[in-house]
PDB file of N, CA and C in Angstrom:
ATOM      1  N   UNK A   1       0.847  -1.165   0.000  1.00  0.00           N
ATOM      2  CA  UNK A   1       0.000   0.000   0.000  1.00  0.00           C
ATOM      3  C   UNK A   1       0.899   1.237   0.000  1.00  0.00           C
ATOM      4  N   UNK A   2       0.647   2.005  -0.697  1.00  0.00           N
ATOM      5  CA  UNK A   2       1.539   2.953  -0.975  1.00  0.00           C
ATOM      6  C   UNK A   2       0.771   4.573   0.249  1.00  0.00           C
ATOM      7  N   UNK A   3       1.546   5.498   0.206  1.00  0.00           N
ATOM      8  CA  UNK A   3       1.737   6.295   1.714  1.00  0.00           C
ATOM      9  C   UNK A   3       0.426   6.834   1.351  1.00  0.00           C
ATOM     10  N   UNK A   4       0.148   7.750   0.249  1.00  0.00           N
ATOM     11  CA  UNK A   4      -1.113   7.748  -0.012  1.00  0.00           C
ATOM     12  C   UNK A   4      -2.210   6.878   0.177  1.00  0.00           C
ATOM     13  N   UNK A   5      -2.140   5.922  -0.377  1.00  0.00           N
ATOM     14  CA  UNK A   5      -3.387   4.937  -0.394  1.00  0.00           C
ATOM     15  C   UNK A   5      -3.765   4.806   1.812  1.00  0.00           C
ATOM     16  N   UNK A   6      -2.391   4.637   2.348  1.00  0.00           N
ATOM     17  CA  UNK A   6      -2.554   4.836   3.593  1.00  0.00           C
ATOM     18  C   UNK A   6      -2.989   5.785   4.506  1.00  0.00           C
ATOM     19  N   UNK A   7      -2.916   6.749   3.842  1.00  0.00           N
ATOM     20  CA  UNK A   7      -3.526   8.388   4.609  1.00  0.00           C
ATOM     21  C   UNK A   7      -5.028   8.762   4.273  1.00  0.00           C
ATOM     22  N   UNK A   8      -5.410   7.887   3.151  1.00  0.00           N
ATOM     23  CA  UNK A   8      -6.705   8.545   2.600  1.00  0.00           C
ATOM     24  C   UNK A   8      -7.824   7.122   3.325  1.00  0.00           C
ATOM     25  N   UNK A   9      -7.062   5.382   3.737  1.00  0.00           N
ATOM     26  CA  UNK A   9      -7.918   4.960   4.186  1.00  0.00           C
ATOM     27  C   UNK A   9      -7.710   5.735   5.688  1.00  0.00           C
ATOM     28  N   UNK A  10      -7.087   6.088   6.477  1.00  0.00           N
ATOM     29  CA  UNK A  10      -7.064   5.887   7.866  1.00  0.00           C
ATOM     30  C   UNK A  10      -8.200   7.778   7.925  1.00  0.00           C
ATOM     31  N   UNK A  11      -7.910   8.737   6.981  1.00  0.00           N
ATOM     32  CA  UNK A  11      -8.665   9.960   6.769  1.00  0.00           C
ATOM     33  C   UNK A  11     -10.625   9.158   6.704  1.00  0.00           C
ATOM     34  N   UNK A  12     -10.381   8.109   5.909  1.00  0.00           N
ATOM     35  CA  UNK A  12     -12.029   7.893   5.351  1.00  0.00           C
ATOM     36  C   UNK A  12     -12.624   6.873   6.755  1.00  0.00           C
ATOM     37  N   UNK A  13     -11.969   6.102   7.198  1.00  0.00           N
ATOM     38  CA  UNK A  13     -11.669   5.111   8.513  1.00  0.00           C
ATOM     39  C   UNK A  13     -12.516   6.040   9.550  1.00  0.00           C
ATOM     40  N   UNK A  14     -11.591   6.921   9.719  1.00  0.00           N
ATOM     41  CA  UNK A  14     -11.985   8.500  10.778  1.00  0.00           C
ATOM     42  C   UNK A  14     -13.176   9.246  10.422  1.00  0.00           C
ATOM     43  N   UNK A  15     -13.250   9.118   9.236  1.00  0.00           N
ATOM     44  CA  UNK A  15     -14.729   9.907   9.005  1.00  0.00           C
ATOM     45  C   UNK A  15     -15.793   8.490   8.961  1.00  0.00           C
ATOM     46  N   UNK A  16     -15.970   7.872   8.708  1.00  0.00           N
ATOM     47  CA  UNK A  16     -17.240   6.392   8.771  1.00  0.00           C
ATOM     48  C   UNK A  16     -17.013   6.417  10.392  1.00  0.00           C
ATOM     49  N   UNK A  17     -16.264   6.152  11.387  1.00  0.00           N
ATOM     50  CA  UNK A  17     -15.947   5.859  12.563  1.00  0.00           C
ATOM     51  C   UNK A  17     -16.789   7.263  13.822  1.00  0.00           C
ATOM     52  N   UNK A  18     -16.582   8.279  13.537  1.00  0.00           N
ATOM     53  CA  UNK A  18     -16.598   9.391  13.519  1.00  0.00           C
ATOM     54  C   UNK A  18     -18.315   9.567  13.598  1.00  0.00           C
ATOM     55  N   UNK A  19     -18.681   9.268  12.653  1.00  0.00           N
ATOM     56  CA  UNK A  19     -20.472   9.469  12.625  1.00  0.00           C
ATOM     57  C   UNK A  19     -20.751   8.332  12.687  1.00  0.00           C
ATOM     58  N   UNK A  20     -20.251   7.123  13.038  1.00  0.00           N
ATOM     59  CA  UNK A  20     -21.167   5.996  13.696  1.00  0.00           C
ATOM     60  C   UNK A  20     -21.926   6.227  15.074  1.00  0.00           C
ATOM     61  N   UNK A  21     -21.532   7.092  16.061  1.00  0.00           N
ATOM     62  CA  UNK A  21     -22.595   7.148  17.057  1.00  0.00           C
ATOM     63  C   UNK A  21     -23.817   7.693  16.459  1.00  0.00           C
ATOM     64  N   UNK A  22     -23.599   8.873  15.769  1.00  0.00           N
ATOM     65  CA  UNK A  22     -25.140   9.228  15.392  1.00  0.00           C
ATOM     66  C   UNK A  22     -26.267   8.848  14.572  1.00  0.00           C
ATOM     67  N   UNK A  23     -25.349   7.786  13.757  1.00  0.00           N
ATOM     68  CA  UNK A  23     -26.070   7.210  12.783  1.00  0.00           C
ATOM     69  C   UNK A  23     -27.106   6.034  13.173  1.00  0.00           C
ATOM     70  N   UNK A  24     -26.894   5.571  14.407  1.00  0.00           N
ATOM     71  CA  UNK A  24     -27.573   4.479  14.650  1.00  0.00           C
ATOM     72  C   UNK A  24     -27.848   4.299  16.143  1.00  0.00           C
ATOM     73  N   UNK A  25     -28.493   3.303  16.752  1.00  0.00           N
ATOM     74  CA  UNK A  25     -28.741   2.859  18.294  1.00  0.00           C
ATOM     75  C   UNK A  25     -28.277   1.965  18.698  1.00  0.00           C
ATOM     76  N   UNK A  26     -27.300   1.428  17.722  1.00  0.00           N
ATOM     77  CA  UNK A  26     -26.670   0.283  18.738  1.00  0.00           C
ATOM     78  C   UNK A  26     -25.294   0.339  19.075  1.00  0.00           C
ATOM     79  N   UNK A  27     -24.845  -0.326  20.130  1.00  0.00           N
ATOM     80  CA  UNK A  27     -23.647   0.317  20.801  1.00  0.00           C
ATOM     81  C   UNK A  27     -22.262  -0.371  19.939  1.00  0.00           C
ATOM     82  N   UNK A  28     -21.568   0.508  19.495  1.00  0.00           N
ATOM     83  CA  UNK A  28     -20.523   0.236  17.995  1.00  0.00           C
ATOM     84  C   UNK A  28     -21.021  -0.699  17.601  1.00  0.00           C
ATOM     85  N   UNK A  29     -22.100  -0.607  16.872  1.00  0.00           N
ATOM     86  CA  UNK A  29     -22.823  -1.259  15.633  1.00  0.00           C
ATOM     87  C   UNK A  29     -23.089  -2.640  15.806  1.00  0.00           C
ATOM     88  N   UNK A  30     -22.714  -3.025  16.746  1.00  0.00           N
ATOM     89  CA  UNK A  30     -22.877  -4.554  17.319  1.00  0.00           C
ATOM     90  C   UNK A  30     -23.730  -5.274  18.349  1.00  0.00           C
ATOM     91  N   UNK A  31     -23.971  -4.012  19.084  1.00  0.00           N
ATOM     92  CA  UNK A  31     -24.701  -4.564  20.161  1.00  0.00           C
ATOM     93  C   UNK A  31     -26.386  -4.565  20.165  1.00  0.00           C
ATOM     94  N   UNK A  32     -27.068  -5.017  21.404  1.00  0.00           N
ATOM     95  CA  UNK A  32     -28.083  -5.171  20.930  1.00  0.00           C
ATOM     96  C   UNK A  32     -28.883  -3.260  20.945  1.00  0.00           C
ATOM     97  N   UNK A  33     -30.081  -3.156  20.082  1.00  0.00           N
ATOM     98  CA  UNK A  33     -30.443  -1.900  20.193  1.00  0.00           C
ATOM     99  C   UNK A  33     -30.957  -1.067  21.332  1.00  0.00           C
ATOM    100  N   UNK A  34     -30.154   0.279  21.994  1.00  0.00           N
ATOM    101  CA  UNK A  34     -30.681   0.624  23.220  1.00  0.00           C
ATOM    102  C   UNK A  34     -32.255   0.529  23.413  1.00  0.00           C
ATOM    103  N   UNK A  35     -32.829   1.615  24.533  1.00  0.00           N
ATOM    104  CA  UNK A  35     -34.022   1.380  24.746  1.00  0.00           C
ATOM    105  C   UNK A  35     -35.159   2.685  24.162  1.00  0.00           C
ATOM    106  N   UNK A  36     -35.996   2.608  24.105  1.00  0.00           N
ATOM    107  CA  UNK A  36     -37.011   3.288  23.179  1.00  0.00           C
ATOM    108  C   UNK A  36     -36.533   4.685  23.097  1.00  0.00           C
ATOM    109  N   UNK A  37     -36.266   5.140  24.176  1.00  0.00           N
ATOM    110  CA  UNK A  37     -35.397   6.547  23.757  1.00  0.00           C
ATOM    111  C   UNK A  37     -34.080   6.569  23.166  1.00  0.00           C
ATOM    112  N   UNK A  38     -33.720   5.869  22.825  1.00  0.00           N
ATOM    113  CA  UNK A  38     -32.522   5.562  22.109  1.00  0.00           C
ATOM    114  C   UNK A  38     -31.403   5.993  22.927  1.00  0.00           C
ATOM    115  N   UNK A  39     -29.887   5.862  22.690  1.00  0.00           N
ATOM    116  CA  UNK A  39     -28.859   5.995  23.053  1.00  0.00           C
ATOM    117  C   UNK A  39     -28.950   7.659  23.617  1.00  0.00           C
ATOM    118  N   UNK A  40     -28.552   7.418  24.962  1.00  0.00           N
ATOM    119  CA  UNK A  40     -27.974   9.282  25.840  1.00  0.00           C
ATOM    120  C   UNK A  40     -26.907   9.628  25.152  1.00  0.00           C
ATOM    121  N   UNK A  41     -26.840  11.014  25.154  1.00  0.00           N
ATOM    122  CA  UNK A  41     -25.507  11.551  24.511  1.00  0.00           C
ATOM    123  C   UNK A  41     -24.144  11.622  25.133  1.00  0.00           C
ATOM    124  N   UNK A  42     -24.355  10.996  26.264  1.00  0.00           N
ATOM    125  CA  UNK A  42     -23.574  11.133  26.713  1.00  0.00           C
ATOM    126  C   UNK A  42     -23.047   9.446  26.305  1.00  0.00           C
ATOM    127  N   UNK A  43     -23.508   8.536  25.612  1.00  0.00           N
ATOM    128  CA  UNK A  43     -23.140   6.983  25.338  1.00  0.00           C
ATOM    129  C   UNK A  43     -22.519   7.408  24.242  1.00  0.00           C
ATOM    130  N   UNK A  44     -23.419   8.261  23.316  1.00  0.00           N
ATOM    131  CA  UNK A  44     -22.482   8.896  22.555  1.00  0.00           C
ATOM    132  C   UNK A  44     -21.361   9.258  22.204  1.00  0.00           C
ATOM    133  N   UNK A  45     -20.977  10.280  23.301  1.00  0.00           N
ATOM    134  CA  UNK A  45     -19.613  10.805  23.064  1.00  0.00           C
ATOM    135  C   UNK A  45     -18.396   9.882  23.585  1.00  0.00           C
ATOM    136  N   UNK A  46     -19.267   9.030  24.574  1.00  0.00           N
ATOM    137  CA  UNK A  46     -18.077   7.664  25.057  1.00  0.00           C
ATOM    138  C   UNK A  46     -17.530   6.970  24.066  1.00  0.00           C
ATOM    139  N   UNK A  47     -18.902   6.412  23.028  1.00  0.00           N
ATOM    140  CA  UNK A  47     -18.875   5.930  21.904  1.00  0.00           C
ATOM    141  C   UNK A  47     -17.988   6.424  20.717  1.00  0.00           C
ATOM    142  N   UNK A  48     -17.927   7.986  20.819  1.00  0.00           N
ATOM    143  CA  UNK A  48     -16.946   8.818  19.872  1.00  0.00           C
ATOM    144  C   UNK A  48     -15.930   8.773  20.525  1.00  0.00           C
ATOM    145  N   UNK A  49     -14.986   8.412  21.198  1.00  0.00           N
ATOM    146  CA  UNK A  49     -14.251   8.840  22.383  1.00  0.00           C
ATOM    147  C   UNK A  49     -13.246   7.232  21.853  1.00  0.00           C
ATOM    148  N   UNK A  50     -14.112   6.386  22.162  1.00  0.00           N
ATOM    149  CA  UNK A  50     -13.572   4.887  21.960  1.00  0.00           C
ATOM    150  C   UNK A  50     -13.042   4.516  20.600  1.00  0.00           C
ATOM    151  N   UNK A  51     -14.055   4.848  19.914  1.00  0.00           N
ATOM    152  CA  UNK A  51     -13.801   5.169  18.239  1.00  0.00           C
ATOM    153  C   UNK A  51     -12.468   5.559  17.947  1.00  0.00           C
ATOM    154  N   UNK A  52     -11.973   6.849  18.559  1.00  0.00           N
ATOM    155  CA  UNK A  52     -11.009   7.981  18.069  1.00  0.00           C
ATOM    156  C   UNK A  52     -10.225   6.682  18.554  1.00  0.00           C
ATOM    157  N   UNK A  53     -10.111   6.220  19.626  1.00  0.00           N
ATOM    158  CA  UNK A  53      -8.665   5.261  20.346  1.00  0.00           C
ATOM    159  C   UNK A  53      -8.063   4.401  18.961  1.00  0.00           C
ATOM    160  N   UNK A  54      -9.214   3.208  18.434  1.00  0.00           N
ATOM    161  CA  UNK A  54      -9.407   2.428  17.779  1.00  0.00           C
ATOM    162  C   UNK A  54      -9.338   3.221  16.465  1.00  0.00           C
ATOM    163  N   UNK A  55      -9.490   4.050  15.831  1.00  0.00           N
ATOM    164  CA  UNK A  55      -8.956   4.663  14.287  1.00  0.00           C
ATOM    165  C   UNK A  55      -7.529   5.039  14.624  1.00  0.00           C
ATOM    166  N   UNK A  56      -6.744   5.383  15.729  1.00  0.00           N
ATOM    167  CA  UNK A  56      -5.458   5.926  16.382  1.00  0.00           C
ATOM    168  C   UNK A  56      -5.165   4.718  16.096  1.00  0.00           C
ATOM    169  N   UNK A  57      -4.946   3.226  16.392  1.00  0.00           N
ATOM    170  CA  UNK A  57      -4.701   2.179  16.836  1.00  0.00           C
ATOM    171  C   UNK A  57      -4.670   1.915  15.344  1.00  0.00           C
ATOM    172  N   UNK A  58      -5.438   1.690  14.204  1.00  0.00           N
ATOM    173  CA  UNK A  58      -5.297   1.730  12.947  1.00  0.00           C
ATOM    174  C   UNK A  58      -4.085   2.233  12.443  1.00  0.00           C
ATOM    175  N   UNK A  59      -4.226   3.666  12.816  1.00  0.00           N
ATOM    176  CA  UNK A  59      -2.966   4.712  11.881  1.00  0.00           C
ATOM    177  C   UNK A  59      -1.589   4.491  12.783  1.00  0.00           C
ATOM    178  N   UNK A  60      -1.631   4.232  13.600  1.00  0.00           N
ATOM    179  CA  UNK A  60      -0.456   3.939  14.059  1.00  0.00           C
ATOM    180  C   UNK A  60      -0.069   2.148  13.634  1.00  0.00           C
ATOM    181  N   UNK A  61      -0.563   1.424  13.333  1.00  0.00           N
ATOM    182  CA  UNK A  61      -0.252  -0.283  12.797  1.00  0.00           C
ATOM    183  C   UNK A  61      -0.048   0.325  11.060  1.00  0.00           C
ATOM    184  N   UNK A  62      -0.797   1.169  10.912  1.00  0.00           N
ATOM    185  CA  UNK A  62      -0.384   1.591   9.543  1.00  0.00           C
ATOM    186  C   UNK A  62       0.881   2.320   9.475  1.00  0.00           C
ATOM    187  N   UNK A  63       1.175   3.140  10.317  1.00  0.00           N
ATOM    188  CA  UNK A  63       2.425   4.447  10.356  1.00  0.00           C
ATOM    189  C   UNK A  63       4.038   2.973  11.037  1.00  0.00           C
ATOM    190  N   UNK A  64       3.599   1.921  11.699  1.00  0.00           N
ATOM    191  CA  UNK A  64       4.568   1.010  12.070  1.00  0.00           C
ATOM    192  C   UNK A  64       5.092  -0.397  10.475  1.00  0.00           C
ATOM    193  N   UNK A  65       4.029  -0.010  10.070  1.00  0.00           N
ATOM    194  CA  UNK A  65       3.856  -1.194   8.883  1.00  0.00           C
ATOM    195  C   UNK A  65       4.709  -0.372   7.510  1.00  0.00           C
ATOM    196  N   UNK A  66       5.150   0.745   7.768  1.00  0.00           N
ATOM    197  CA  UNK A  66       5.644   1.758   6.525  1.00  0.00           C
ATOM    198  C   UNK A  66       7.361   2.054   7.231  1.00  0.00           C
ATOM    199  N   UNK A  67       7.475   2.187   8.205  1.00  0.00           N
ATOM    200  CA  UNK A  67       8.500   2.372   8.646  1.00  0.00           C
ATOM    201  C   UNK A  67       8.520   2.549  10.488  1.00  0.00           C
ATOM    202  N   UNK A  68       9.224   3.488  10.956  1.00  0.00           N
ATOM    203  CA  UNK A  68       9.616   3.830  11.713  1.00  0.00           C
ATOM    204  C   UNK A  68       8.437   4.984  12.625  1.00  0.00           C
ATOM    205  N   UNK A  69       8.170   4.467  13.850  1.00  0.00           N
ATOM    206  CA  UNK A  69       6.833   5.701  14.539  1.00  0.00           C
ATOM    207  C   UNK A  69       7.273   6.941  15.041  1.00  0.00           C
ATOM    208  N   UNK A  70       6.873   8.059  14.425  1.00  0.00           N
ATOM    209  CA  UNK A  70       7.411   9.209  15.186  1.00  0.00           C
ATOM    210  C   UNK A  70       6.576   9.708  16.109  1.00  0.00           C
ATOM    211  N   UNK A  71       7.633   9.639  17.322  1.00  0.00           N
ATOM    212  CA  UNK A  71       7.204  10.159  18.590  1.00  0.00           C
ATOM    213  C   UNK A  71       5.809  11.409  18.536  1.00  0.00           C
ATOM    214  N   UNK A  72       5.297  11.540  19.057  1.00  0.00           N
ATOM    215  CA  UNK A  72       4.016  12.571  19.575  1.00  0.00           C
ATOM    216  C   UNK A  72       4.114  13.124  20.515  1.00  0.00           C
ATOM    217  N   UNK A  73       3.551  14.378  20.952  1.00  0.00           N
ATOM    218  CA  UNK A  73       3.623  15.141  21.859  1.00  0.00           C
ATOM    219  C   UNK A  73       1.940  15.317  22.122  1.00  0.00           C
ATOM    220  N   UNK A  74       1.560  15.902  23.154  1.00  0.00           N
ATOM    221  CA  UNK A  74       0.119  16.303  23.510  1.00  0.00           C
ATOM    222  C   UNK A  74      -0.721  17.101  22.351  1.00  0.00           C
ATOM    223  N   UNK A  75       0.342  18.004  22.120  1.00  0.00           N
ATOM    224  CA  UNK A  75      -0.478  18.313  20.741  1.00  0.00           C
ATOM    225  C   UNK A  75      -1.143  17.954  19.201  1.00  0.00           C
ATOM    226  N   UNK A  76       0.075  16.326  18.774  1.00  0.00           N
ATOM    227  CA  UNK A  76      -1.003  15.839  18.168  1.00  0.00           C
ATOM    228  C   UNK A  76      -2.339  15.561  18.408  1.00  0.00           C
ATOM    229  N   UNK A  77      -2.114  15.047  19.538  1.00  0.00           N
ATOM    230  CA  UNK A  77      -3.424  14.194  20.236  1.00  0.00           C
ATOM    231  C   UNK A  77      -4.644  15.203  20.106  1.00  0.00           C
ATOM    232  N   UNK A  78      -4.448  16.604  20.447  1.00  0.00           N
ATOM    233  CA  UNK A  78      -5.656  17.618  20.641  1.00  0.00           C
ATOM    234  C   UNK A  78      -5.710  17.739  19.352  1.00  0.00           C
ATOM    235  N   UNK A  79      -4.877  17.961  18.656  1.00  0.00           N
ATOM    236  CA  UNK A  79      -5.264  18.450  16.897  1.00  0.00           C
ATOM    237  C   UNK A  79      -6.648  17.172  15.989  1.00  0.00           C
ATOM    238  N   UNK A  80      -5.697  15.853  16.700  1.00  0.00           N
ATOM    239  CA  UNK A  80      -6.222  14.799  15.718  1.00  0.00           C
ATOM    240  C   UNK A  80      -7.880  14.617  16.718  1.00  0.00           C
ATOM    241  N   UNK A  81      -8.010  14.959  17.897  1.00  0.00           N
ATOM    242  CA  UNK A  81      -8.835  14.821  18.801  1.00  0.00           C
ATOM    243  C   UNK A  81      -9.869  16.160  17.578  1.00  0.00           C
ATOM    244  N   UNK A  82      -9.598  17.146  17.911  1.00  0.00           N
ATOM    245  CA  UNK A  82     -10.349  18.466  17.152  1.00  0.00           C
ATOM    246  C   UNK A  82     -10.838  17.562  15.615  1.00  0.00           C
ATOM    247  N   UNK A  83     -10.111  17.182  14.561  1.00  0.00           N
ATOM    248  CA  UNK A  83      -9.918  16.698  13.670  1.00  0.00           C
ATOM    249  C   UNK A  83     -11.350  15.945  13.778  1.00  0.00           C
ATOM    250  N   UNK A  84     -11.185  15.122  14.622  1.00  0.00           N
ATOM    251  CA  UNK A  84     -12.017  13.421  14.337  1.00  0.00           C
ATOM    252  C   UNK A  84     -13.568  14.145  14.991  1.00  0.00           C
ATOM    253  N   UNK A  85     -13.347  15.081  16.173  1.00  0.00           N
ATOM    254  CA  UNK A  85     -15.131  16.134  16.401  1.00  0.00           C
ATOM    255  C   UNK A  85     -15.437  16.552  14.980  1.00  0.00           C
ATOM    256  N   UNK A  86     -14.718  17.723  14.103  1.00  0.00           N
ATOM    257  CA  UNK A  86     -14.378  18.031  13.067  1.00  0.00           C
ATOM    258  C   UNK A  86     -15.607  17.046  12.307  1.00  0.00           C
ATOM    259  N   UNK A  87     -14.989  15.973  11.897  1.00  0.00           N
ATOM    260  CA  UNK A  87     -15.603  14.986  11.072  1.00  0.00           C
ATOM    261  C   UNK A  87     -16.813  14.449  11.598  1.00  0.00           C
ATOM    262  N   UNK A  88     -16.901  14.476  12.921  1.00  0.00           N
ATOM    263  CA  UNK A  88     -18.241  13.945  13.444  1.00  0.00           C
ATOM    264  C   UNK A  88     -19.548  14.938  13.412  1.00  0.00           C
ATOM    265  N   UNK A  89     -19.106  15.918  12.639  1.00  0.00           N
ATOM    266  CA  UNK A  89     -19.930  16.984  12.548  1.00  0.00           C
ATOM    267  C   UNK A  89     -21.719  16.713  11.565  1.00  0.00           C
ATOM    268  N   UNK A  90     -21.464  15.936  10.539  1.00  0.00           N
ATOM    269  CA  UNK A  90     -22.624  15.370   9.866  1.00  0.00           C
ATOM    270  C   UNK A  90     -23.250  15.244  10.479  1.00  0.00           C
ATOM    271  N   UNK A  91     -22.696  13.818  10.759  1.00  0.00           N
ATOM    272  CA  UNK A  91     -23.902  12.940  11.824  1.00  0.00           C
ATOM    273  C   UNK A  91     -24.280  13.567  12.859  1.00  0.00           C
ATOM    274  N   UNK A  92     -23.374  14.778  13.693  1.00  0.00           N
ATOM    275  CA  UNK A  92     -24.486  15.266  14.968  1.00  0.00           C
ATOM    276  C   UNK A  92     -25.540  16.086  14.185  1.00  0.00           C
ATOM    277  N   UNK A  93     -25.216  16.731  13.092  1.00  0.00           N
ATOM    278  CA  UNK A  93     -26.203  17.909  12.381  1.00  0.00           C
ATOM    279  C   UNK A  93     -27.511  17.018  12.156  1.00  0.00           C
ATOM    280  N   UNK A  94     -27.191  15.699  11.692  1.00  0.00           N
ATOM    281  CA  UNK A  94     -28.079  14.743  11.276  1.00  0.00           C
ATOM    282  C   UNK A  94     -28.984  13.967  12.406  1.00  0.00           C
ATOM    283  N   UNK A  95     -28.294  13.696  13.123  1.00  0.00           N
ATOM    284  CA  UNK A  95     -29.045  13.242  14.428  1.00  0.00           C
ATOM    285  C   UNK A  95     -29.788  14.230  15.128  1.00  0.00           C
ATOM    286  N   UNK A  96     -29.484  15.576  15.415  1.00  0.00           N
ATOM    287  CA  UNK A  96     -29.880  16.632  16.168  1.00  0.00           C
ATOM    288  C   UNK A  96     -30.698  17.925  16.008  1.00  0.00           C
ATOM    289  N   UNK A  97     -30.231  17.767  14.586  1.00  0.00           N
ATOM    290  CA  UNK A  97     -30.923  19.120  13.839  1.00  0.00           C
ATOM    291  C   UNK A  97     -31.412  18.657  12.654  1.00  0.00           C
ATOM    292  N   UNK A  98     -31.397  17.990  11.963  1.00  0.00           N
ATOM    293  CA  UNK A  98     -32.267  17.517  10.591  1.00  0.00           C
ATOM    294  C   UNK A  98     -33.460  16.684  11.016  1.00  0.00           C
ATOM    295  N   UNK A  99     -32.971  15.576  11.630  1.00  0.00           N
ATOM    296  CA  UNK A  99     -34.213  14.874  12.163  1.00  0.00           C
ATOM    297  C   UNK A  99     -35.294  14.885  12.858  1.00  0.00           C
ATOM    298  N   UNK A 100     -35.180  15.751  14.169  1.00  0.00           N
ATOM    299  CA  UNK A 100     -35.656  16.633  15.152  1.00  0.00           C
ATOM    300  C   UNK A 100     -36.976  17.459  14.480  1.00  0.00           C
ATOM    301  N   UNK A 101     -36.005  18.520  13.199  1.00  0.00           N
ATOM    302  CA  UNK A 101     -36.998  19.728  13.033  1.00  0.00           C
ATOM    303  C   UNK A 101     -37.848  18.578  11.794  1.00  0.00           C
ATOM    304  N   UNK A 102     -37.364  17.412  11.114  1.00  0.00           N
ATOM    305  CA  UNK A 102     -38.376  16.844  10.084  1.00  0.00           C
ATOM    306  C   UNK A 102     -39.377  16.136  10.779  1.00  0.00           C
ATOM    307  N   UNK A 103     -39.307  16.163  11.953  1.00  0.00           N
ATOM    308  CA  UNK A 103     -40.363  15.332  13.051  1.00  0.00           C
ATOM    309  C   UNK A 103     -41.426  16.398  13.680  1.00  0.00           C
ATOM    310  N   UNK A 104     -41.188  17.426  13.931  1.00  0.00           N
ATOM    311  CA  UNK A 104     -41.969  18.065  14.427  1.00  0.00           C
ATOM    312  C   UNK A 104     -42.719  19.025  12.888  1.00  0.00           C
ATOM    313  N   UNK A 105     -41.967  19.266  12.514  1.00  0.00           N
ATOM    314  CA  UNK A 105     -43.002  20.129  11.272  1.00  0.00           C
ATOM    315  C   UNK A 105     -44.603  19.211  10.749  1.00  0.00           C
ATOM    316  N   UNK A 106     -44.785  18.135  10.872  1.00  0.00           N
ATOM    317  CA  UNK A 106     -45.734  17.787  10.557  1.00  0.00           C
ATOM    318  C   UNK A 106     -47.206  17.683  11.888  1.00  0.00           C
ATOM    319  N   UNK A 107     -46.589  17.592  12.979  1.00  0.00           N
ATOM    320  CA  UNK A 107     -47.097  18.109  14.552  1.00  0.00           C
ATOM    321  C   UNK A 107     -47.676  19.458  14.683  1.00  0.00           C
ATOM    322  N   UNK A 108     -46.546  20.725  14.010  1.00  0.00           N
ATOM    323  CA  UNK A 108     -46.945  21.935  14.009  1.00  0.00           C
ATOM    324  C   UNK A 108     -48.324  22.057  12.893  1.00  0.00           C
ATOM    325  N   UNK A 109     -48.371  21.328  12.014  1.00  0.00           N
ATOM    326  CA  UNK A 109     -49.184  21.372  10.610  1.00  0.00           C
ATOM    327  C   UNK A 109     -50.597  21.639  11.691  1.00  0.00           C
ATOM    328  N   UNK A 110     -50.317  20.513  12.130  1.00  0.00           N
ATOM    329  CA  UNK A 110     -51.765  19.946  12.730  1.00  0.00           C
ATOM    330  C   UNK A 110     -52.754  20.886  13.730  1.00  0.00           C
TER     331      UNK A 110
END
């Protein structure tokens, strides 16, 4: 796999990974489906939180599989941390604000 082909899966990895909490109710896509109110946001952001570890854990088996790992400081971590919210941005717009106001406009009709 060439360095490219490696930066653009672990970039696309981070974005699918990224909006899996909002996209769905079950806990990383495996478990059984929460309960009628669906997943708290706060399972959520645990859920985004765990994610980021596990796409890190990717790019780094990828960044060891090419050569040599360069050391990190705190500030990657906040950048790539900002980065991977960044990308999770859809799915909260989608979970929070698209769905929400397409649910109630037909309530207000009435």
């Amino acid at each position: 796999m060439t360095q490219t082909a490696a930066i653009w899966l672990v970039i696309l990895a981070a974005f699918a990974a990224a909006n899996l909490p909002f996209l769905n109710e079950r806990w990383l896509l495996l478990g059984p489906p929460v309960a009628r109110g669906g997943k708290p946001f706060a399972m959520r952001l645990l859920e985004l939180l765990l994610l980021y570890f596990i796409v890190g854990a990717l790019a780094l088996l990828i960044e060891k599989r090419a050569g040599q790992i360069a050391p990190q400081g705190w500030e990657f971590y906040a950048v790539t941390g900002a980065l991977f919210l960044t990308l999770a941005f859809p799915g909260f717009v989608y979970r929070y604000l698209v769905r929400r106001r397409g649910r109630a406009m037909p309530e207000e009709e009435v």
